[in-house]
N, C-alpha and C. Protein backbone atom coordinates (compact mmCIF):
# COMPACT_ATOMS: atom_id res chain seq x y z
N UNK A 1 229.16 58.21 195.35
CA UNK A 1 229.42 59.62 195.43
C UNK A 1 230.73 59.83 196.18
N UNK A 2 231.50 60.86 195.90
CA UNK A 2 232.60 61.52 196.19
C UNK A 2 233.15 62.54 197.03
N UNK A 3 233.50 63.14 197.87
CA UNK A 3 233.47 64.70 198.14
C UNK A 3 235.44 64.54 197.84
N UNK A 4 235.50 65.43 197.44
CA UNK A 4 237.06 65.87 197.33
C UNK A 4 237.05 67.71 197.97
N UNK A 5 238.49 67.27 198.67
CA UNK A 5 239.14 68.23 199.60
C UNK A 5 239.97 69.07 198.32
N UNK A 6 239.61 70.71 198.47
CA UNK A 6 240.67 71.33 197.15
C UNK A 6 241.26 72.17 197.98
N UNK A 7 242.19 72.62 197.68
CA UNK A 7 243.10 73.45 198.00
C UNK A 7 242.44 75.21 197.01
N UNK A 8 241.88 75.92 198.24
CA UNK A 8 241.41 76.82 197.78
C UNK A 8 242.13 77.98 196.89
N UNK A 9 243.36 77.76 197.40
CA UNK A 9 244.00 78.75 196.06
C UNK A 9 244.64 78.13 194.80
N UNK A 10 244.94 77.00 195.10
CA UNK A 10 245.51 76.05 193.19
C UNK A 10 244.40 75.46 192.97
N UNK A 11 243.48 74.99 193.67
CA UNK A 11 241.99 74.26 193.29
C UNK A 11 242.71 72.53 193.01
N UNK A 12 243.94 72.53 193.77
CA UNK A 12 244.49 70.76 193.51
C UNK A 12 243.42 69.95 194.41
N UNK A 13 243.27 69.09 194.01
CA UNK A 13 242.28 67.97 194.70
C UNK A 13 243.73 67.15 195.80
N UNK A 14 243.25 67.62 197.03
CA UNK A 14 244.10 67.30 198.38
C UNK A 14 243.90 65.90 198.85
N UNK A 15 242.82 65.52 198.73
CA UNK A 15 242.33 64.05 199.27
C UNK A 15 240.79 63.82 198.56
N UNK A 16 240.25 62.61 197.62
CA UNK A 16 239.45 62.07 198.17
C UNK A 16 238.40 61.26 198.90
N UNK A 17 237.24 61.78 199.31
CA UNK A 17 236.71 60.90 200.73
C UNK A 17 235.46 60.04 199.33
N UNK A 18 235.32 58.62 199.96
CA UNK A 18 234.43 57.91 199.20
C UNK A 18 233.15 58.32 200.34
N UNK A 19 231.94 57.98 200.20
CA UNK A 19 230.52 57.96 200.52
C UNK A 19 230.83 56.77 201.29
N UNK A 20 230.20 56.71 202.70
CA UNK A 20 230.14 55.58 203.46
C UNK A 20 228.66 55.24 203.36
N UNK A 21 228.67 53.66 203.03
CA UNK A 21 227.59 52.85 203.08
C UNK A 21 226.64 52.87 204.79
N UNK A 22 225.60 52.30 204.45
CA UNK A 22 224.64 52.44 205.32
C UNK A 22 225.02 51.82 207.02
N UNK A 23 225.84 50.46 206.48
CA UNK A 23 226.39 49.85 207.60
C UNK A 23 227.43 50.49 208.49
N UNK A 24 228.74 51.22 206.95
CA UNK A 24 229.81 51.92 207.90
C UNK A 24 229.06 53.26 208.68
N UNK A 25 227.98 53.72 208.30
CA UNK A 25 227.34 55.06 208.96
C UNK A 25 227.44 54.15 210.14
N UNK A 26 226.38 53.51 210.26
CA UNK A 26 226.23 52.78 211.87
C UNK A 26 227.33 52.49 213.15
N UNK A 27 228.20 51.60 211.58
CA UNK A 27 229.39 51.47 212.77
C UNK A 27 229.40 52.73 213.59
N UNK A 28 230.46 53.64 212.74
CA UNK A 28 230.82 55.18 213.01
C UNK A 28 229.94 55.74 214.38
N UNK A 29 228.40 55.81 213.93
CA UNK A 29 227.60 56.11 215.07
C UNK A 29 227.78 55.25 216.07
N UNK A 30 228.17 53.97 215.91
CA UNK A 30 228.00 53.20 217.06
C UNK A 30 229.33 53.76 218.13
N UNK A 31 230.12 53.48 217.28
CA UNK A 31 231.61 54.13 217.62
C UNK A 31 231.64 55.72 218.78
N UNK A 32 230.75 56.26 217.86
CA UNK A 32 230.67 57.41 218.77
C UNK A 32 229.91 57.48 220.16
N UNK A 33 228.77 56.43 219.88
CA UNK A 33 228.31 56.63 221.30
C UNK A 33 229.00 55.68 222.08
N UNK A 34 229.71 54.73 222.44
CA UNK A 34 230.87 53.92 222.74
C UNK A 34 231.72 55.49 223.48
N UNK A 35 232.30 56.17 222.83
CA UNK A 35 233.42 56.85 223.15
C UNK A 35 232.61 57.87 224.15
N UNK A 36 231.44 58.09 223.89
CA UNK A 36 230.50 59.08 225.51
C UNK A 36 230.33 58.76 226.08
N UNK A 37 230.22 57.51 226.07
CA UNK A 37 229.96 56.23 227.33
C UNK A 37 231.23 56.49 228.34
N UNK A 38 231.90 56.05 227.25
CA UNK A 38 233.74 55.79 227.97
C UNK A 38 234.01 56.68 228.71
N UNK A 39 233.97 58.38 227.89
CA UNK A 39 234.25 59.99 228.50
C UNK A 39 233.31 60.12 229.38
N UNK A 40 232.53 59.48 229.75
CA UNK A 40 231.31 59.98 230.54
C UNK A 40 231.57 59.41 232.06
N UNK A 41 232.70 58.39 232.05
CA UNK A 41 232.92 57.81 233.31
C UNK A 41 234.64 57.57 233.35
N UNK A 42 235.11 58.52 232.73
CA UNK A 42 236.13 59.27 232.86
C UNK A 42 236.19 60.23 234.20
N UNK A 43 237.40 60.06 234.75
CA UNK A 43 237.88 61.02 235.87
C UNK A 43 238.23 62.46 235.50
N UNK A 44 237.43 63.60 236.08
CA UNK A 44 238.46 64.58 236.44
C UNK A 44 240.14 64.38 236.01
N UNK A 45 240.29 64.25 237.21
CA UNK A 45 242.04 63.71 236.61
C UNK A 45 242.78 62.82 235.24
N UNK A 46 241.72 62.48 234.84
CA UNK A 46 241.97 61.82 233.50
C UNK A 46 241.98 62.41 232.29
N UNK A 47 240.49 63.05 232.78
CA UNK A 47 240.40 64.27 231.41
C UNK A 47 241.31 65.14 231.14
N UNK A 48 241.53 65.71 232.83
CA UNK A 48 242.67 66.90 232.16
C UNK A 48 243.84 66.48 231.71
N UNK A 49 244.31 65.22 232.21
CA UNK A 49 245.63 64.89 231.47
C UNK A 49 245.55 64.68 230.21
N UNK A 50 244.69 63.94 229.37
CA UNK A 50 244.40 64.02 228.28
C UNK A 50 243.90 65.41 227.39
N UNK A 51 243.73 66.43 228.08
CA UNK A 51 243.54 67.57 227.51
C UNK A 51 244.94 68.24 227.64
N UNK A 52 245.14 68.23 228.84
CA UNK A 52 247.43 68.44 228.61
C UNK A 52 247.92 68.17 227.55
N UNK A 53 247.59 66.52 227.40
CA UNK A 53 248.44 65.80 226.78
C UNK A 53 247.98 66.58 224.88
N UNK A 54 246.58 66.74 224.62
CA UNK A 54 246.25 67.37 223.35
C UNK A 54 247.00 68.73 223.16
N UNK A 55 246.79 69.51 224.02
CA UNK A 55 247.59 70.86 224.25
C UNK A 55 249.17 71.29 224.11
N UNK A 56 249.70 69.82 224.30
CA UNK A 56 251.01 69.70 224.25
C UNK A 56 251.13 69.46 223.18
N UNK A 57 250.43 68.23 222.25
CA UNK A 57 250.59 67.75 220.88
C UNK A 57 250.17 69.29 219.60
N UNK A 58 249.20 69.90 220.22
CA UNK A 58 249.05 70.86 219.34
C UNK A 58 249.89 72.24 219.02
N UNK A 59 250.82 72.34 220.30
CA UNK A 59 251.68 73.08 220.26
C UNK A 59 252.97 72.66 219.13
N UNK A 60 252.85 71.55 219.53
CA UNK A 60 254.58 70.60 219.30
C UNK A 60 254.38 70.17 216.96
N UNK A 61 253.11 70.35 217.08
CA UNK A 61 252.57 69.81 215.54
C UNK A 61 252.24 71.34 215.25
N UNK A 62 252.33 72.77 216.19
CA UNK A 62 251.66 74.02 215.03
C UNK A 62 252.35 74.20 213.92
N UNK A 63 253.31 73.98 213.36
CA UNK A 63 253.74 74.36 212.14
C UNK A 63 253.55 73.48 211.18
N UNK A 64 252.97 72.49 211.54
CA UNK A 64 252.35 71.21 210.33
C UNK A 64 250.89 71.16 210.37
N UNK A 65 250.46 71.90 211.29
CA UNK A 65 249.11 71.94 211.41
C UNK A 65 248.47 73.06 210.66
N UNK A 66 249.51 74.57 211.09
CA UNK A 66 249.59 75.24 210.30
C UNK A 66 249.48 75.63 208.93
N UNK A 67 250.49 74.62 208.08
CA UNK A 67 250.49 74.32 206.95
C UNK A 67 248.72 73.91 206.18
N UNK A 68 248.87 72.74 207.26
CA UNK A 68 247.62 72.32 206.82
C UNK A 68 246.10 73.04 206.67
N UNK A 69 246.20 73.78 207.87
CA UNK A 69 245.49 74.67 207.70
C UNK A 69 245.38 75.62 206.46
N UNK A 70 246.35 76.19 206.18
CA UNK A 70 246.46 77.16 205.06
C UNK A 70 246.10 76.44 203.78
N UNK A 71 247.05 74.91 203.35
CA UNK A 71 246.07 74.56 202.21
C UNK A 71 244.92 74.16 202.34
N UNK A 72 244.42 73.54 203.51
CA UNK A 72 242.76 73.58 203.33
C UNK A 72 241.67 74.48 203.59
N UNK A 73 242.25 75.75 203.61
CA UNK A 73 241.22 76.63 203.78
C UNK A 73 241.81 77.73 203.19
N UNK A 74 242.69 78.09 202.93
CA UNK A 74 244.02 79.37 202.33
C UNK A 74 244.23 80.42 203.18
N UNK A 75 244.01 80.31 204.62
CA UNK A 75 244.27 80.87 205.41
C UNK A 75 245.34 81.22 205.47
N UNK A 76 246.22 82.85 205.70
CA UNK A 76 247.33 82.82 205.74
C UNK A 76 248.17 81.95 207.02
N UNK A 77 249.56 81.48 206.60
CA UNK A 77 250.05 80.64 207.39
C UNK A 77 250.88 81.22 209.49
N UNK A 78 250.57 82.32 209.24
CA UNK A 78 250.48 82.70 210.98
C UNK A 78 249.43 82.65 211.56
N UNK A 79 247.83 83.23 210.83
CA UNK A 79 246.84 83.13 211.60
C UNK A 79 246.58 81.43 211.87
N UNK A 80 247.13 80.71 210.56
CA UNK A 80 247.00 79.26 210.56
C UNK A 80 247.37 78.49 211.66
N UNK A 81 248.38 79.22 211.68
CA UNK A 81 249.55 78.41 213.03
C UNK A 81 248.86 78.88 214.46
N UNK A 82 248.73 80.13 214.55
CA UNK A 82 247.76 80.92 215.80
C UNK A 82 246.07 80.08 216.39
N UNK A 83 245.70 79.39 215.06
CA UNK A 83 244.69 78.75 215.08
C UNK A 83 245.09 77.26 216.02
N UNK A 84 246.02 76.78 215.73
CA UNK A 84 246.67 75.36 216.68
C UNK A 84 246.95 75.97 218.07
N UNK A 85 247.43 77.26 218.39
CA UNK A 85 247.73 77.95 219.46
C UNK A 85 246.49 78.13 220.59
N UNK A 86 245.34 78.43 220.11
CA UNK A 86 244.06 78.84 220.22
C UNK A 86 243.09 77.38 220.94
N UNK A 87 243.69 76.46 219.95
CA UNK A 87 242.86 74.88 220.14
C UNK A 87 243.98 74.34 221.23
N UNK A 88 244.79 74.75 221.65
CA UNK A 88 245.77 74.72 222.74
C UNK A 88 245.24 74.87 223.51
N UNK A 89 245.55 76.18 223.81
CA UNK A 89 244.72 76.99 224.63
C UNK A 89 243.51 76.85 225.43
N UNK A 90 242.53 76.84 224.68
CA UNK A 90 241.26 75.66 224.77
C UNK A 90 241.38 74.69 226.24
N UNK A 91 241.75 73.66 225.45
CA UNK A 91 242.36 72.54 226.17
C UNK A 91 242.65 72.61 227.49
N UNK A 92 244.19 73.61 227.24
CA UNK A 92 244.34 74.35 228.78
C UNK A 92 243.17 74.35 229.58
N UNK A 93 242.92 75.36 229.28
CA UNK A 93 241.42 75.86 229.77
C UNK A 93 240.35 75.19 230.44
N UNK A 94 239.59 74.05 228.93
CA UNK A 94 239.07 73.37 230.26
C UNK A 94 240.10 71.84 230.90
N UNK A 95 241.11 71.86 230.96
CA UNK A 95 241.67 71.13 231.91
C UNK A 95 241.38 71.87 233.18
N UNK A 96 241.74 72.87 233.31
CA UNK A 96 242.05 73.66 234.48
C UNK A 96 240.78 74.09 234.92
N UNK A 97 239.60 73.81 234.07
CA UNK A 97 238.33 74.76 234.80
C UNK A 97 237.16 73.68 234.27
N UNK A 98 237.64 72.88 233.69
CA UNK A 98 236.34 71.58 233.27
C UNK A 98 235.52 71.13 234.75
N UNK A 99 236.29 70.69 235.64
CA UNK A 99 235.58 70.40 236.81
C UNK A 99 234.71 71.36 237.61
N UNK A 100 235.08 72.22 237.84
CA UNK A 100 234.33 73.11 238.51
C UNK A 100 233.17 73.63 237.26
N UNK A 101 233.07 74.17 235.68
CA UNK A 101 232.50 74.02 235.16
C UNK A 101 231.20 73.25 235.28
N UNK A 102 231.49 72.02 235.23
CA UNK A 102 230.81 71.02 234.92
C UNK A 102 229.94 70.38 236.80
N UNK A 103 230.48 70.91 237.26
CA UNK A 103 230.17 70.93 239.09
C UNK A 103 228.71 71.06 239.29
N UNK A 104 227.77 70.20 239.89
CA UNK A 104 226.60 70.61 239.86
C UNK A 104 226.38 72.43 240.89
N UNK A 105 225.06 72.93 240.31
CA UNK A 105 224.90 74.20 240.89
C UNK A 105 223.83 74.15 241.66
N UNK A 106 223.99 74.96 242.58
CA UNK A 106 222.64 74.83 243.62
C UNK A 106 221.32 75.99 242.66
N UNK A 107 220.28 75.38 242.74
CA UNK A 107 219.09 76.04 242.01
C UNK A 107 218.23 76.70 243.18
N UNK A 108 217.42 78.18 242.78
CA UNK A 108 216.61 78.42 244.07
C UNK A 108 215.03 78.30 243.97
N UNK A 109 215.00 76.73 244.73
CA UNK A 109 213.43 76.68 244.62
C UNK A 109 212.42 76.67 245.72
N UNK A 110 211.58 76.15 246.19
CA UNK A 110 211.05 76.15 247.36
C UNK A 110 211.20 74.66 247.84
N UNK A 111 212.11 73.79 247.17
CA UNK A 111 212.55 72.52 247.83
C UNK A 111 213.37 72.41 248.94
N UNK A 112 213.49 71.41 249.38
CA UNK A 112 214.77 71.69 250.11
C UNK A 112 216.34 71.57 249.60
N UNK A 113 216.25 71.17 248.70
CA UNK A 113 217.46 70.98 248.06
C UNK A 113 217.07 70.81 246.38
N UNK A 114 217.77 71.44 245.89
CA UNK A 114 217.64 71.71 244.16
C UNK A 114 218.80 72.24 243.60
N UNK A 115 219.39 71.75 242.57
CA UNK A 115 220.10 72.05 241.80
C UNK A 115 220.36 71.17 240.17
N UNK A 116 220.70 71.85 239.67
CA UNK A 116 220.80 71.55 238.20
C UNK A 116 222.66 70.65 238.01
N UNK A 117 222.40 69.68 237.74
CA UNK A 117 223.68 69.14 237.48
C UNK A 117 223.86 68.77 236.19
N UNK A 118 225.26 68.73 235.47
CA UNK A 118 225.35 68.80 234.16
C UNK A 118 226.37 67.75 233.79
């Protein structure tokens, strides 16, 4: 089986993806939990640079991203480009507020100490 990527307003076939076998599923999954492992004992300071560093790339690629956007979805090509701006943005965001976010919170129970950490 097949899935092909069309370009919603010429209906051109953009790319297509073959069906991954039972083994490459696994890999893939394996792959992914590998990379939560990794992010999971990741620094503060690491993350956000790497979220900089995405934020920067998505700025520096919006007008190819843009593009891309528009033929794979036919989005017009400013909201397209605004869309890379947005996933920027993002980024920013939780660079600058991921830690405290993610900060355990004090909970109110009749313990002496309780809180929910995430």
């Amino acid at each position: 089986m097949v899935m092909e990527s069309l370009n919603p307003a010429t209906e051109e076939v953009m790319e297509i993806f073959q069906e991954l076998n039972d083994s490459q599923i696994e890999r893939t999954l394996e792959a992914g939990r590998e990379a939560f492992e990794s992010w999971a004992q990741t620094s503060f300071y690491q993350r956000r640079q790497v979220l900089e560093q995405a934020a920067a790339k998505l700025r520096g690629e919006a007008a190819d991203l843009g593009a891309l956007i528009t033929r794979e979805m036919g989005k017009p090509t400013g909201e397209a480009r605004a869309e890379a701006e947005k996933c920027a943005w993002a980024c920013e965001h939780f660079a600058e507020q991921g830690e405290g976010l993610l900060a355990p919170e004090p909970a109110g129970t009749d313990a002496s100490r309780c809180y929910v950490r995430y």
